[in-house]
C-alpha atoms as a PDB file:
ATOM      1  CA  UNK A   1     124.874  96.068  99.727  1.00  0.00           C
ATOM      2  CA  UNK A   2     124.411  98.120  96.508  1.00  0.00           C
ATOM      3  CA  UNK A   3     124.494  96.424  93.305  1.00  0.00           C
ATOM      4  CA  UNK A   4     121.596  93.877  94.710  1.00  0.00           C
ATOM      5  CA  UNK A   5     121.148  90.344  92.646  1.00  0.00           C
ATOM      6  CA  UNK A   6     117.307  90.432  93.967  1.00  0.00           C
ATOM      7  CA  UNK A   7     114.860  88.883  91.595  1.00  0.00           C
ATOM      8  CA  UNK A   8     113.014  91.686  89.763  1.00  0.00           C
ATOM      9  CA  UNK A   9     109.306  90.913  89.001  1.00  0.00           C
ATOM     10  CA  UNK A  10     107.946  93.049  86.372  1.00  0.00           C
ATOM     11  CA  UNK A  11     103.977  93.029  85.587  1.00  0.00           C
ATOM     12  CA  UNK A  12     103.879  94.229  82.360  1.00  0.00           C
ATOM     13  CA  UNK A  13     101.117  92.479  79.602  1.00  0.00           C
ATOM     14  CA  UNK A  14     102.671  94.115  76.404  1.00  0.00           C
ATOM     15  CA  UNK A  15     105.213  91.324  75.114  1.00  0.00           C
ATOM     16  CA  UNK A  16     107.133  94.112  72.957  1.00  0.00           C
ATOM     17  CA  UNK A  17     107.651  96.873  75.700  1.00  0.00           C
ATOM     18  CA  UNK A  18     108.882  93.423  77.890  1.00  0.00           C
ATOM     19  CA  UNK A  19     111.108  92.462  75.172  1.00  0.00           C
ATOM     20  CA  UNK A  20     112.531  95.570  74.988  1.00  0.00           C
ATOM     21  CA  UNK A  21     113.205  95.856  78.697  1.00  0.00           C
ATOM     22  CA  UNK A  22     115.457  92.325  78.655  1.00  0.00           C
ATOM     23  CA  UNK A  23     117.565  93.771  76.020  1.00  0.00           C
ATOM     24  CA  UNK A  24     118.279  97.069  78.049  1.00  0.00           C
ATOM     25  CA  UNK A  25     118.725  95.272  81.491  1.00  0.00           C
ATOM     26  CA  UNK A  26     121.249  92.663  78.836  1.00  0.00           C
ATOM     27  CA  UNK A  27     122.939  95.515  77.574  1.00  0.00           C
ATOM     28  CA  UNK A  28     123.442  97.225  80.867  1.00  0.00           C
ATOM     29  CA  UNK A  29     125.005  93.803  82.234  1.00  0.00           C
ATOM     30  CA  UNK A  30     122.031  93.083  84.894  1.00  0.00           C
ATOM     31  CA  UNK A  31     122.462  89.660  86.382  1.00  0.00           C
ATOM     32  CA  UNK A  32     119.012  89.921  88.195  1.00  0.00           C
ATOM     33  CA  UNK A  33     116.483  87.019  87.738  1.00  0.00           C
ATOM     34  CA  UNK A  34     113.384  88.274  85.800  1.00  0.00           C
ATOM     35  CA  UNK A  35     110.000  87.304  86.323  1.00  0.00           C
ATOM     36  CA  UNK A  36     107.521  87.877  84.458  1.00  0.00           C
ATOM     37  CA  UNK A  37     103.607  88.387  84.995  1.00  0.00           C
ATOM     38  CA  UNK A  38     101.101  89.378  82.162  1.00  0.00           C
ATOM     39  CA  UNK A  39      98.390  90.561  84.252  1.00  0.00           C
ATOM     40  CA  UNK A  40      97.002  91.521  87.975  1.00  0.00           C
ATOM     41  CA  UNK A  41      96.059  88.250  88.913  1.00  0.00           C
ATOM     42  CA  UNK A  42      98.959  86.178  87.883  1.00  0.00           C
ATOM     43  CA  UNK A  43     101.621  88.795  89.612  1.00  0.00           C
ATOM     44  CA  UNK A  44      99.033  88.438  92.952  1.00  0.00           C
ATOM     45  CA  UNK A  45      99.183  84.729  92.460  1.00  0.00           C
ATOM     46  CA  UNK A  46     103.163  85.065  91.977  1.00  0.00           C
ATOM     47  CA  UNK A  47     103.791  87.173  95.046  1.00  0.00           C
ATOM     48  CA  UNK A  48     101.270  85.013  97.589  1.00  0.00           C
ATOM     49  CA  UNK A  49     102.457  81.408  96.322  1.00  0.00           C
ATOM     50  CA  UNK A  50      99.103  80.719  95.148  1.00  0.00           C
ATOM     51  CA  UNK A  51      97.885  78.677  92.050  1.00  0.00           C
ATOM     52  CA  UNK A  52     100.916  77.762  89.675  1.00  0.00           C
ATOM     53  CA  UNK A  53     102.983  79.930  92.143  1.00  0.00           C
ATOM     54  CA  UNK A  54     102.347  77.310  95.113  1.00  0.00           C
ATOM     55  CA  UNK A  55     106.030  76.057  95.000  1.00  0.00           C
ATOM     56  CA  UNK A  56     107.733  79.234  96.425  1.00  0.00           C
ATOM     57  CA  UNK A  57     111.104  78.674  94.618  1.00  0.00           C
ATOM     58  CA  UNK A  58     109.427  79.366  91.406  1.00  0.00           C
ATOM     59  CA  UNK A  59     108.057  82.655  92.442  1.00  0.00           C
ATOM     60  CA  UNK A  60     110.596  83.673  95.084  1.00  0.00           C
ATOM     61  CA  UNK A  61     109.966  87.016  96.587  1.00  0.00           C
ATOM     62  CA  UNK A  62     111.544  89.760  94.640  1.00  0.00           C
ATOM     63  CA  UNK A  63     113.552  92.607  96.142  1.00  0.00           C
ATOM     64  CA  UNK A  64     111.460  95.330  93.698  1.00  0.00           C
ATOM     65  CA  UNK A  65     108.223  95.082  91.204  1.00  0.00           C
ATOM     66  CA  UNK A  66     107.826  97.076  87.745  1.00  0.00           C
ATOM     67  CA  UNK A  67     104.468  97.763  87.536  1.00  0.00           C
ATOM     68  CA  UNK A  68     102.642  98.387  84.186  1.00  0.00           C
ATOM     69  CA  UNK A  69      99.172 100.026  85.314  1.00  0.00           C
ATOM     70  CA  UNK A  70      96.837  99.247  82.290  1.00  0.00           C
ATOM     71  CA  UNK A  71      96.148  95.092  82.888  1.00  0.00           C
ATOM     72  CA  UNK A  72      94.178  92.983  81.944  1.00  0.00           C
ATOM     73  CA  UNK A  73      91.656  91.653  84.779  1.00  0.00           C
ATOM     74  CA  UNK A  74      92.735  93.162  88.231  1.00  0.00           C
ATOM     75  CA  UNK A  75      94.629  96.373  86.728  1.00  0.00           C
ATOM     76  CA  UNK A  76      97.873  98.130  88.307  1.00  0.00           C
ATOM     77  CA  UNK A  77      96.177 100.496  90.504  1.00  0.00           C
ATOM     78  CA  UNK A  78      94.367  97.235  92.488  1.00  0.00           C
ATOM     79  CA  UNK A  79      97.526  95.351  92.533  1.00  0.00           C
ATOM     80  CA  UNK A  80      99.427  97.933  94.246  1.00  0.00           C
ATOM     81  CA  UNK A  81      96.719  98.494  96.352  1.00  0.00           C
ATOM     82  CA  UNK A  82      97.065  95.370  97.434  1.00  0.00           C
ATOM     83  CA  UNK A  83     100.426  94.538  97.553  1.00  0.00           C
ATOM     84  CA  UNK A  84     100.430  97.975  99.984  1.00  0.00           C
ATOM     85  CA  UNK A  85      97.966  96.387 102.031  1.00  0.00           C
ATOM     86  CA  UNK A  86      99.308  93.111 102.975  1.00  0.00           C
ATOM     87  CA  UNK A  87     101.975  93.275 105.698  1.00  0.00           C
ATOM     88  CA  UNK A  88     104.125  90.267 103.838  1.00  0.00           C
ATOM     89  CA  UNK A  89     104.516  92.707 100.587  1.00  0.00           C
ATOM     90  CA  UNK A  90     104.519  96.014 101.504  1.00  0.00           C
ATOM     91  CA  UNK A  91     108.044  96.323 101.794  1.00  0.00           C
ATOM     92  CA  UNK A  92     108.733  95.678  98.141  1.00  0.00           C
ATOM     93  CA  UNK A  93     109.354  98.556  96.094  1.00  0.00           C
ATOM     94  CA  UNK A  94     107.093  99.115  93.141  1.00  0.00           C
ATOM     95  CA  UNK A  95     107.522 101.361  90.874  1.00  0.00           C
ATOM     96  CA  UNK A  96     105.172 102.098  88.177  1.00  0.00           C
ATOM     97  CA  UNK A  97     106.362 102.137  84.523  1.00  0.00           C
ATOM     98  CA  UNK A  98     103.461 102.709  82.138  1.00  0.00           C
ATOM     99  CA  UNK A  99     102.213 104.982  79.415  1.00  0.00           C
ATOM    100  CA  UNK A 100      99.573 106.995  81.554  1.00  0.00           C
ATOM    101  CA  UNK A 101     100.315 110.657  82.416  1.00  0.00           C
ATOM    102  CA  UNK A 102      97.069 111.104  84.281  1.00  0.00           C
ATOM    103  CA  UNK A 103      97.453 113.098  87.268  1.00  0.00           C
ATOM    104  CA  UNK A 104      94.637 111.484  89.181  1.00  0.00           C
ATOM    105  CA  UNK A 105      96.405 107.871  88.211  1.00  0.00           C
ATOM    106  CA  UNK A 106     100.041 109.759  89.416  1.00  0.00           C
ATOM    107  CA  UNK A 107      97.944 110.779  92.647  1.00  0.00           C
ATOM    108  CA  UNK A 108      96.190 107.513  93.218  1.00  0.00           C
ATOM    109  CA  UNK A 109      99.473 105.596  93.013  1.00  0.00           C
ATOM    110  CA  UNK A 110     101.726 107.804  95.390  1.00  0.00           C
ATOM    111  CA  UNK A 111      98.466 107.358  97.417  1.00  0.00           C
ATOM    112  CA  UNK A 112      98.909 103.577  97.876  1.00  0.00           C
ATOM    113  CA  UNK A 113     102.532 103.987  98.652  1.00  0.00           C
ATOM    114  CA  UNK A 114     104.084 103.312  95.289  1.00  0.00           C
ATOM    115  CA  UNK A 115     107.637 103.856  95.568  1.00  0.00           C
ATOM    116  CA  UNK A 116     108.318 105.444  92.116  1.00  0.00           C
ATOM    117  CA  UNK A 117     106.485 106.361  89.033  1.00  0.00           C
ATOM    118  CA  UNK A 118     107.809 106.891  85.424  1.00  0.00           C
ATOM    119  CA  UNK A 119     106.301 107.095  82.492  1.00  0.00           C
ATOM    120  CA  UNK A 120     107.081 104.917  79.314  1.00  0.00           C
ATOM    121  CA  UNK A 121     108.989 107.245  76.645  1.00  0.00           C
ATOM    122  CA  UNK A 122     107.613 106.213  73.065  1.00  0.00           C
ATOM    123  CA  UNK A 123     111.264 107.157  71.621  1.00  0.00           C
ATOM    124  CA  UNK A 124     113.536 103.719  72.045  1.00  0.00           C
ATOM    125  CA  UNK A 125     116.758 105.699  72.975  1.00  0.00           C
ATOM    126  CA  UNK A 126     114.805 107.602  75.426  1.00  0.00           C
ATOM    127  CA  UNK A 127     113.140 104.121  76.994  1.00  0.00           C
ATOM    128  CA  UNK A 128     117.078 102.819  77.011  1.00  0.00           C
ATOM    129  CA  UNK A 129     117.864 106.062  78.955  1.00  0.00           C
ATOM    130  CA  UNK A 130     114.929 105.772  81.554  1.00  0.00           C
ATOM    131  CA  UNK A 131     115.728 102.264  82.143  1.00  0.00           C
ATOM    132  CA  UNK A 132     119.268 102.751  82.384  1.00  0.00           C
ATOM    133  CA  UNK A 133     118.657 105.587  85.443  1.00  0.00           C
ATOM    134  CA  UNK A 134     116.132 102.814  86.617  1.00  0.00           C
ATOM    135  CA  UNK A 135     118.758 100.053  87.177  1.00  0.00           C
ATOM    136  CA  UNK A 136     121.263 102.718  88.585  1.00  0.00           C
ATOM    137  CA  UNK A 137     119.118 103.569  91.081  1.00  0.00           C
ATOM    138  CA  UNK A 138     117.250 100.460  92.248  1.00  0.00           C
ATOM    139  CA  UNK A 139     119.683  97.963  91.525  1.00  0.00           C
ATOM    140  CA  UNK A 140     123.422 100.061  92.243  1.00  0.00           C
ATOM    141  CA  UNK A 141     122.440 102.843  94.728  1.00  0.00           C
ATOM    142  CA  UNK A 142     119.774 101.719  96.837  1.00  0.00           C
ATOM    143  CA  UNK A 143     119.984  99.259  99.450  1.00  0.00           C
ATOM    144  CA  UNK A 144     116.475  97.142  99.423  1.00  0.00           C
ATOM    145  CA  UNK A 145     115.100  95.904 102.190  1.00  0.00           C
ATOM    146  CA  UNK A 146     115.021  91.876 101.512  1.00  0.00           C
ATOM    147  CA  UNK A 147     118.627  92.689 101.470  1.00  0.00           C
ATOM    148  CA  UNK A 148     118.952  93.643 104.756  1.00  0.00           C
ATOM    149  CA  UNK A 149     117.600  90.314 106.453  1.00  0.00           C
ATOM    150  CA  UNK A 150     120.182  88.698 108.704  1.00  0.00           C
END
């Protein structure tokens, strides 16, 4: 079941470092649906049909989450902490992608049962790379779980 069409729902508020993840995942020939939230609310909203989100086949559930920690309003660290806690989500992978090497934000994340954490390189060819090893492994060598319903 490798090589998963899953909608990918990325929380990420910075419209250039989301720009720049569309063109690698266009380059690299992803088909996934992207979704897009711009802050800790909106993805919560998103990922409980609530709000806007009420119509669940505009916010279906997505087979993984790229988390940006530094959000407006309810930040990364509360959204996984949520999304950990409710028994509907918590079998989405998230990984974090963000700019923050803090150990205690590293700790506090693998804490909440993040399933991956990498950090945002500043250098563009070494953002293409990460992403690139990012879509090999979620999206071509690991089976998700959605994927698995009969």
């Amino acid at each position: 079941m490798a090589g998963s069409t899953q909608p990918l729902l990325v929380i990420e508020d910075s419209d250039e470092d989301f720009a720049a993840f569309e063109r690698i995942l266009r380059k690299a020939s992803i088909s996934n649906v992207v979704y897009r939230c711009v802050d800790g609310d909106d993805a919560l909203d998103f990922l409980r049909h609530n709000g806007q989100y009420q119509d669940s086949t505009k916010a279906p559930r997505p087979g993984i989450i790229l988390l940006d920690l530094n959000l407006p309003g309810t930040d990364g660290r509360e959204v996984l902490e949520q999304i950990k806690q409710d028994s509907e989500l918590k079998m989405i992978p998230v990984v974090v992608f963000t700019t923050s090497s803090n150990p205690k934000d590293i700790e506090i994340c693998y804490q909440c049962g993040v399933n991956g954490y990498i950090l945002k390189p500043i250098d563009v060819k070494k953002l293409m790379r990460t992403v690139q090893v990012l879509i090999d492994y979620w999206f071509e060598a690991v089976i998700l779980p959605n994927s698995v319903r009969g």
